[in-house]
N, C-alpha and C. Protein backbone atom coordinates (compact mmCIF):
# COMPACT_ATOMS: atom_id res chain seq x y z
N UNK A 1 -33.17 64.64 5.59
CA UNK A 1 -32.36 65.05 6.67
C UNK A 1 -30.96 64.52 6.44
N UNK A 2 -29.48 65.57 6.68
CA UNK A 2 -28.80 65.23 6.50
C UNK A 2 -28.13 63.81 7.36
N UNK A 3 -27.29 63.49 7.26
CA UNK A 3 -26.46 62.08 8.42
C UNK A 3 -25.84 63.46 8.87
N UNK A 4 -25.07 63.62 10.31
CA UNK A 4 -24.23 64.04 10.85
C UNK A 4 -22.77 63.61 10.35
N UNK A 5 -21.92 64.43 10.25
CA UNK A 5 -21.02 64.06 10.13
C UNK A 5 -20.08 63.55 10.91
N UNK A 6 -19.17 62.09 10.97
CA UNK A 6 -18.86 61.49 12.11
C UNK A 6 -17.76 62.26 13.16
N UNK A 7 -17.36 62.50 14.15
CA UNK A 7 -16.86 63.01 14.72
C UNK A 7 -15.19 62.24 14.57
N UNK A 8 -14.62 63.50 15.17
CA UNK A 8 -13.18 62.77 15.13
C UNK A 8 -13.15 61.54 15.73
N UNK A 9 -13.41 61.54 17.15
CA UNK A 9 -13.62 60.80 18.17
C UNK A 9 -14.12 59.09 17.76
N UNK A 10 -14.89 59.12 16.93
CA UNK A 10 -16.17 58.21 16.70
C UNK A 10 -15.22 57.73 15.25
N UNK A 11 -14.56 58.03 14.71
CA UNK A 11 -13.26 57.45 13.23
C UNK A 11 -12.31 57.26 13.82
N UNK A 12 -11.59 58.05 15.05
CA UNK A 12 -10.62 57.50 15.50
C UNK A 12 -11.26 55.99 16.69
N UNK A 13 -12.05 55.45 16.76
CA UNK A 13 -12.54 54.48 17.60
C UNK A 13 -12.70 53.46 16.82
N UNK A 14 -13.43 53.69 15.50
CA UNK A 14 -13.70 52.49 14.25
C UNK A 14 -12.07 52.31 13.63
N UNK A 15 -11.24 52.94 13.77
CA UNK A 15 -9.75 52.79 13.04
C UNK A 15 -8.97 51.44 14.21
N UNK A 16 -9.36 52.15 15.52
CA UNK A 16 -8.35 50.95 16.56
C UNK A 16 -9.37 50.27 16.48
N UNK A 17 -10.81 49.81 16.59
CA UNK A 17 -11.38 48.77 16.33
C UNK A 17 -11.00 48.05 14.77
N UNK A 18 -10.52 48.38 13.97
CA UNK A 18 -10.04 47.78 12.51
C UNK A 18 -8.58 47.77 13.26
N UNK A 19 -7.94 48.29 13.56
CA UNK A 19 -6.67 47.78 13.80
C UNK A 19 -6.24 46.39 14.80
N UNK A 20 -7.43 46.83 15.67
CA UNK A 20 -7.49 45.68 17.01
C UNK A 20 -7.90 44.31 16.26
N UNK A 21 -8.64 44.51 15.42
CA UNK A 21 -9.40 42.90 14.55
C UNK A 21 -8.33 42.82 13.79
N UNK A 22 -7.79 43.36 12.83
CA UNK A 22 -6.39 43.19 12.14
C UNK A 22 -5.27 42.15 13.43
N UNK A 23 -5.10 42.79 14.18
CA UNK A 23 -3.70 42.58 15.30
C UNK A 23 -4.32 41.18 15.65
N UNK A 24 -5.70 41.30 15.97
CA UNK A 24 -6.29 39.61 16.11
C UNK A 24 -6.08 38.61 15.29
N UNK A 25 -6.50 38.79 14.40
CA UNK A 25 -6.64 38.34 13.10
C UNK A 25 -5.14 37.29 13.08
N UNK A 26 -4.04 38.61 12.77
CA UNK A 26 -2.52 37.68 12.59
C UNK A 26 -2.22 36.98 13.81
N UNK A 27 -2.45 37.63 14.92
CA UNK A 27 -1.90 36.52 15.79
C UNK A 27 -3.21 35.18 15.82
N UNK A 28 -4.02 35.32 15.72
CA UNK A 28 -5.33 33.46 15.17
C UNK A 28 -4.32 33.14 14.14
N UNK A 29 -3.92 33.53 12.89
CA UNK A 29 -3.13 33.19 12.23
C UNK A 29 -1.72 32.48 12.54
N UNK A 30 -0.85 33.44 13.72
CA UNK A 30 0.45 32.71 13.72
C UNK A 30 -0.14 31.43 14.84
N UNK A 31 -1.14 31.80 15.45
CA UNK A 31 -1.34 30.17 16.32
C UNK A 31 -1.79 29.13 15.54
N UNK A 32 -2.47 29.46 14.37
CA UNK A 32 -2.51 28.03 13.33
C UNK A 32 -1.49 27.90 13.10
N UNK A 33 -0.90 28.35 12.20
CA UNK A 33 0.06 28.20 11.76
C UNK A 33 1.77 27.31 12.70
N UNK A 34 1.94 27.85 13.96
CA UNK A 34 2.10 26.74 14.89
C UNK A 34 1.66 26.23 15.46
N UNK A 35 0.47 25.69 15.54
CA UNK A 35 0.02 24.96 15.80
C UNK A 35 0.21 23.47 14.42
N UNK A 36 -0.19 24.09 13.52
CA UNK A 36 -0.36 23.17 12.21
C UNK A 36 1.46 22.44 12.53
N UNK A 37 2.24 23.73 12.67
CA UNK A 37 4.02 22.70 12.26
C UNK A 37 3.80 22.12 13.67
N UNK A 38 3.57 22.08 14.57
CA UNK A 38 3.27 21.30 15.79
C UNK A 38 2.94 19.70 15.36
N UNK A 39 1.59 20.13 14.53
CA UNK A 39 1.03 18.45 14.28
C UNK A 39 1.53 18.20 12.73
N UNK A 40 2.44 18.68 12.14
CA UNK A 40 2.87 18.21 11.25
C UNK A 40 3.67 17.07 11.67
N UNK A 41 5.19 18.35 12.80
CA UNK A 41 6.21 17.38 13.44
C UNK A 41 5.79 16.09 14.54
N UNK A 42 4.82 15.91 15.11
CA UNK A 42 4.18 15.26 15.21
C UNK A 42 3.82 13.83 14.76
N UNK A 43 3.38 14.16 13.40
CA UNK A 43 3.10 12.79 12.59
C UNK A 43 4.16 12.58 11.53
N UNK A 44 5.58 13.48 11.51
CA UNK A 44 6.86 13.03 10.68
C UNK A 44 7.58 11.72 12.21
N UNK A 45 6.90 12.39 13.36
CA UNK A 45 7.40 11.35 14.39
C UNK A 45 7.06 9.90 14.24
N UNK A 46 5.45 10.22 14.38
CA UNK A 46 4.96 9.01 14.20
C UNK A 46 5.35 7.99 13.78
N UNK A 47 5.31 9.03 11.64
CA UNK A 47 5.78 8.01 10.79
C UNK A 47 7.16 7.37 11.25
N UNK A 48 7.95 7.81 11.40
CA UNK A 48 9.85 7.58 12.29
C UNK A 48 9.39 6.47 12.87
N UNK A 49 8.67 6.69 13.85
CA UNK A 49 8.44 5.97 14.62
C UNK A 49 8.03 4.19 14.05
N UNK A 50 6.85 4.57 13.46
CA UNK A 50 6.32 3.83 12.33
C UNK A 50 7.42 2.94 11.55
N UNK A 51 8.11 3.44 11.13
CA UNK A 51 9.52 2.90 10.15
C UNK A 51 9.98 2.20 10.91
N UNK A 52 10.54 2.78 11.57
CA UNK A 52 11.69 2.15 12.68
C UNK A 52 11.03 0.97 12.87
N UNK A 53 9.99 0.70 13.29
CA UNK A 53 9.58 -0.38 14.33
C UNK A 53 9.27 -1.64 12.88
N UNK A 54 8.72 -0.90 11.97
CA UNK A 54 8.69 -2.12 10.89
C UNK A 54 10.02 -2.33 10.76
N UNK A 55 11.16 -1.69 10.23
CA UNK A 55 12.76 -2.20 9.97
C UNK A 55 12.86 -2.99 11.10
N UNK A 56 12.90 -2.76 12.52
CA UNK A 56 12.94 -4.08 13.23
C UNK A 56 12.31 -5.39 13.43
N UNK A 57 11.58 -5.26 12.79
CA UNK A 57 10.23 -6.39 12.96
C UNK A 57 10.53 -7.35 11.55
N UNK A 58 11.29 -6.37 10.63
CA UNK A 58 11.24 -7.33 9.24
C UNK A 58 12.78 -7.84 9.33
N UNK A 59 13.38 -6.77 10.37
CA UNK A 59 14.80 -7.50 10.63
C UNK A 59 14.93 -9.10 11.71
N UNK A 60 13.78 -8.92 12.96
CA UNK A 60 13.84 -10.15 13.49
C UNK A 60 12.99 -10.91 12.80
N UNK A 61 12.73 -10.65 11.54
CA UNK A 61 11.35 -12.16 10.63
C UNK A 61 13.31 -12.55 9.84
N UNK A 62 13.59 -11.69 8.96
CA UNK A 62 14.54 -12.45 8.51
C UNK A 62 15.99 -13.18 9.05
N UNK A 63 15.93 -12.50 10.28
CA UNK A 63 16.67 -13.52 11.42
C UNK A 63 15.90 -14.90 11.37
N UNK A 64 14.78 -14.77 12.03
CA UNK A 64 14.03 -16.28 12.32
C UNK A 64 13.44 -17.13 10.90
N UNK A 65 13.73 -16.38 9.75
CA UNK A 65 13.95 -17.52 8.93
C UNK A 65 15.14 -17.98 8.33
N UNK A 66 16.19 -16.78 8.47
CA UNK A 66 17.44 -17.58 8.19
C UNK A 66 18.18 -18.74 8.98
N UNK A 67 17.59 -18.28 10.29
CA UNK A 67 17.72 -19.94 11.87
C UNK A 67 17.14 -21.04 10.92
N UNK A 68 15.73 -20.46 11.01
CA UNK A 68 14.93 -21.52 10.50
C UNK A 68 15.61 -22.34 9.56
N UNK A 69 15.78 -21.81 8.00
CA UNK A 69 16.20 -22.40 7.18
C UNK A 69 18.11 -23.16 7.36
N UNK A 70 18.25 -22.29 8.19
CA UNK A 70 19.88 -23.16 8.18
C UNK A 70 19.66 -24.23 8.95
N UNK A 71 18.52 -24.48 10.11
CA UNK A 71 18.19 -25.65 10.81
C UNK A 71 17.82 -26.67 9.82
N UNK A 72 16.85 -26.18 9.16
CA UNK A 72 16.19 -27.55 7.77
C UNK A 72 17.34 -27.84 7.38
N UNK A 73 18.07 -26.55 6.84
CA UNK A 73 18.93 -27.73 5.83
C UNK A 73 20.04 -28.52 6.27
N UNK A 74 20.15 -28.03 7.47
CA UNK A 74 21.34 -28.92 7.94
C UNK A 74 20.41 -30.41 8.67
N UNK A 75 19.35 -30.51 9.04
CA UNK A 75 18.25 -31.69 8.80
C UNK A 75 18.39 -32.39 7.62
N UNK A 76 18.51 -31.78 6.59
CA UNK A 76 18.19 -32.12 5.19
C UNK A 76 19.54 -33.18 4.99
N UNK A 77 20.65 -32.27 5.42
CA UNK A 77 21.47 -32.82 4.94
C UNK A 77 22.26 -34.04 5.59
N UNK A 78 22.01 -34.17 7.11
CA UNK A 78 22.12 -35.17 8.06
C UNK A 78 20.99 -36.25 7.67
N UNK A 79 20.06 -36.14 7.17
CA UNK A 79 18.74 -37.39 6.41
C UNK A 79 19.98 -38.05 5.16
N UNK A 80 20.26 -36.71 4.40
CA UNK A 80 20.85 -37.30 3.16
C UNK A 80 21.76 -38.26 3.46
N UNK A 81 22.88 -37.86 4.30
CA UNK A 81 23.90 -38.83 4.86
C UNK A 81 23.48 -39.69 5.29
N UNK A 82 22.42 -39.91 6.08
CA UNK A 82 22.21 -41.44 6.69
C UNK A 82 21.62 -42.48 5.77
N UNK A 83 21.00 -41.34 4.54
CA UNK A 83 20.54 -42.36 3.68
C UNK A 83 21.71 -42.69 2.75
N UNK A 84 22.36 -42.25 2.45
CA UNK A 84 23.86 -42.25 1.68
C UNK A 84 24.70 -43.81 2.15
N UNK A 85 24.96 -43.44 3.76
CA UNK A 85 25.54 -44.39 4.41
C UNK A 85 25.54 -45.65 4.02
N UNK A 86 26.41 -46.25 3.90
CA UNK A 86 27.32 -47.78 3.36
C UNK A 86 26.91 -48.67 4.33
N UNK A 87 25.94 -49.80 4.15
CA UNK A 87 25.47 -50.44 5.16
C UNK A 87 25.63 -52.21 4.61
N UNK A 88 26.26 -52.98 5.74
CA UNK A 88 26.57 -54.49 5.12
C UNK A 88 24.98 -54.95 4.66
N UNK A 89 25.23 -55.75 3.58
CA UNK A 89 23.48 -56.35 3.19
C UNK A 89 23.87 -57.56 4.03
N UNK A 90 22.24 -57.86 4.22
CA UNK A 90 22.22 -58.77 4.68
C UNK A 90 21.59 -60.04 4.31
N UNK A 91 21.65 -61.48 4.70
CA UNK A 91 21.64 -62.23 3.34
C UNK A 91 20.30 -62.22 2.89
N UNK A 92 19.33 -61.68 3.21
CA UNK A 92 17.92 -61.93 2.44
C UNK A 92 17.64 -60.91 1.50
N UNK A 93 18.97 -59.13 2.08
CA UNK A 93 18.70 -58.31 1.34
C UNK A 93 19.86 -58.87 -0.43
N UNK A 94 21.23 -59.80 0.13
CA UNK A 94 21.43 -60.40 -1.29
C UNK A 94 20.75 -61.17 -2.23
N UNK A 95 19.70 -61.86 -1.37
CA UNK A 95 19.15 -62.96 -1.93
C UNK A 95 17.84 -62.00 -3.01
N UNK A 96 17.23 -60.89 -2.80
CA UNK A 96 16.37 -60.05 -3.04
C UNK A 96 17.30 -59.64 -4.24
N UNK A 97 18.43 -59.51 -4.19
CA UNK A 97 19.32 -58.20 -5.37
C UNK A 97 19.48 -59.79 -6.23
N UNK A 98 19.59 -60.90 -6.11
CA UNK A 98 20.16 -61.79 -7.16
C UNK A 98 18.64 -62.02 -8.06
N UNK A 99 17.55 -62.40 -6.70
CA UNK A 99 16.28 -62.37 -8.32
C UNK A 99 15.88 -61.17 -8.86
N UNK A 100 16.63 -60.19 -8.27
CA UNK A 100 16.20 -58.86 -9.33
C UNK A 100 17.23 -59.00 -10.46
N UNK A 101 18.20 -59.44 -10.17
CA UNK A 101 19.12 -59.30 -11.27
C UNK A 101 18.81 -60.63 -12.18
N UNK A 102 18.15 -61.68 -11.54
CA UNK A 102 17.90 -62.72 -12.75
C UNK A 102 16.52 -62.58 -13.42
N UNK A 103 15.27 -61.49 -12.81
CA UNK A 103 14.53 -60.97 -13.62
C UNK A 103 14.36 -60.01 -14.31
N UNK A 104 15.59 -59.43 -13.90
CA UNK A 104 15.92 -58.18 -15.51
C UNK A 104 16.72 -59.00 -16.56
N UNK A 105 17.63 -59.99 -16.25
CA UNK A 105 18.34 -60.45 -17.20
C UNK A 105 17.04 -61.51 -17.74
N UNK A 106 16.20 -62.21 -17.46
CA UNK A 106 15.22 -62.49 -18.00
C UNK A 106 14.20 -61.44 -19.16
N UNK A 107 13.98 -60.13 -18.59
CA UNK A 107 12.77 -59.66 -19.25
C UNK A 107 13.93 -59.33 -20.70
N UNK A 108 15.22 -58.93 -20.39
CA UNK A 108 16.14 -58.47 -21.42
C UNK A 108 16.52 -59.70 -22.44
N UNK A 109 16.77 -60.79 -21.96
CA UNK A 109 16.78 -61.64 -22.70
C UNK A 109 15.40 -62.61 -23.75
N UNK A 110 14.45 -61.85 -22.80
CA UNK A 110 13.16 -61.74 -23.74
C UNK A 110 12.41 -63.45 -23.09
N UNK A 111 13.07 -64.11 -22.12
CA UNK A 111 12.64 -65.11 -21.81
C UNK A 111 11.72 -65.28 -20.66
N UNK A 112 10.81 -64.25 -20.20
CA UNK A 112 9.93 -64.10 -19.28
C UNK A 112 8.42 -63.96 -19.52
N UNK A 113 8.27 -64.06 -20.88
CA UNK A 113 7.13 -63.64 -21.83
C UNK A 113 6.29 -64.96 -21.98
């Protein structure tokens, strides 16, 4: 038995049903598609975001160690001075510097042996 042959009616219905899934089709398409640059721009924010906040965070670390370190060393260098400082001896600290100096001139003169 033959198939019938399809009617106009019944090809022109399967054509706008292929056209209608087509017309679907691109617009599912352009909504990925913005959708996708949506969450692209999104996470170029983030990252921005991201950056930024480390550049400030590594900018107040090297603030608080350049404090830091200019505090030590100016510590450092107020220790040095006080140890530097010119101080009168006093007589037990002369009496201490004369037998050091008469037991090096001893071990040098070889008479301590």
């Amino acid at each position: 038995m033959a198939t019938p042959a399809p009617t106009g009616t019944a090809v022109d219905a399967a054509i706008s049903r292929v056209l209608d899934a087509e017309r679907a089709a691109r617009e599912d398409v352009e909504r990925a598609t913005r959708e996708a640059a949506a969450i692209v721009e999104d996470a170029r924010a983030t990252a921005r975001a991201v950056a930024e906040r480390a550049e400030r965070r590594i900018r107040n670390l090297r603030a608080a160690f350049e404090t830091r370190a200019l505090r030590d060393v100016a510590a450092i260098d107020a220790q040095s001075l006080a140890q530097d400082a010119v101080r009168e001896l006093t007589p037990e600290d002369l009496a201490r510097l004369e037998r050091a100096v008469a037991a090096l001139s001893a071990a040098l003169a070889g008479d301590g042996a």
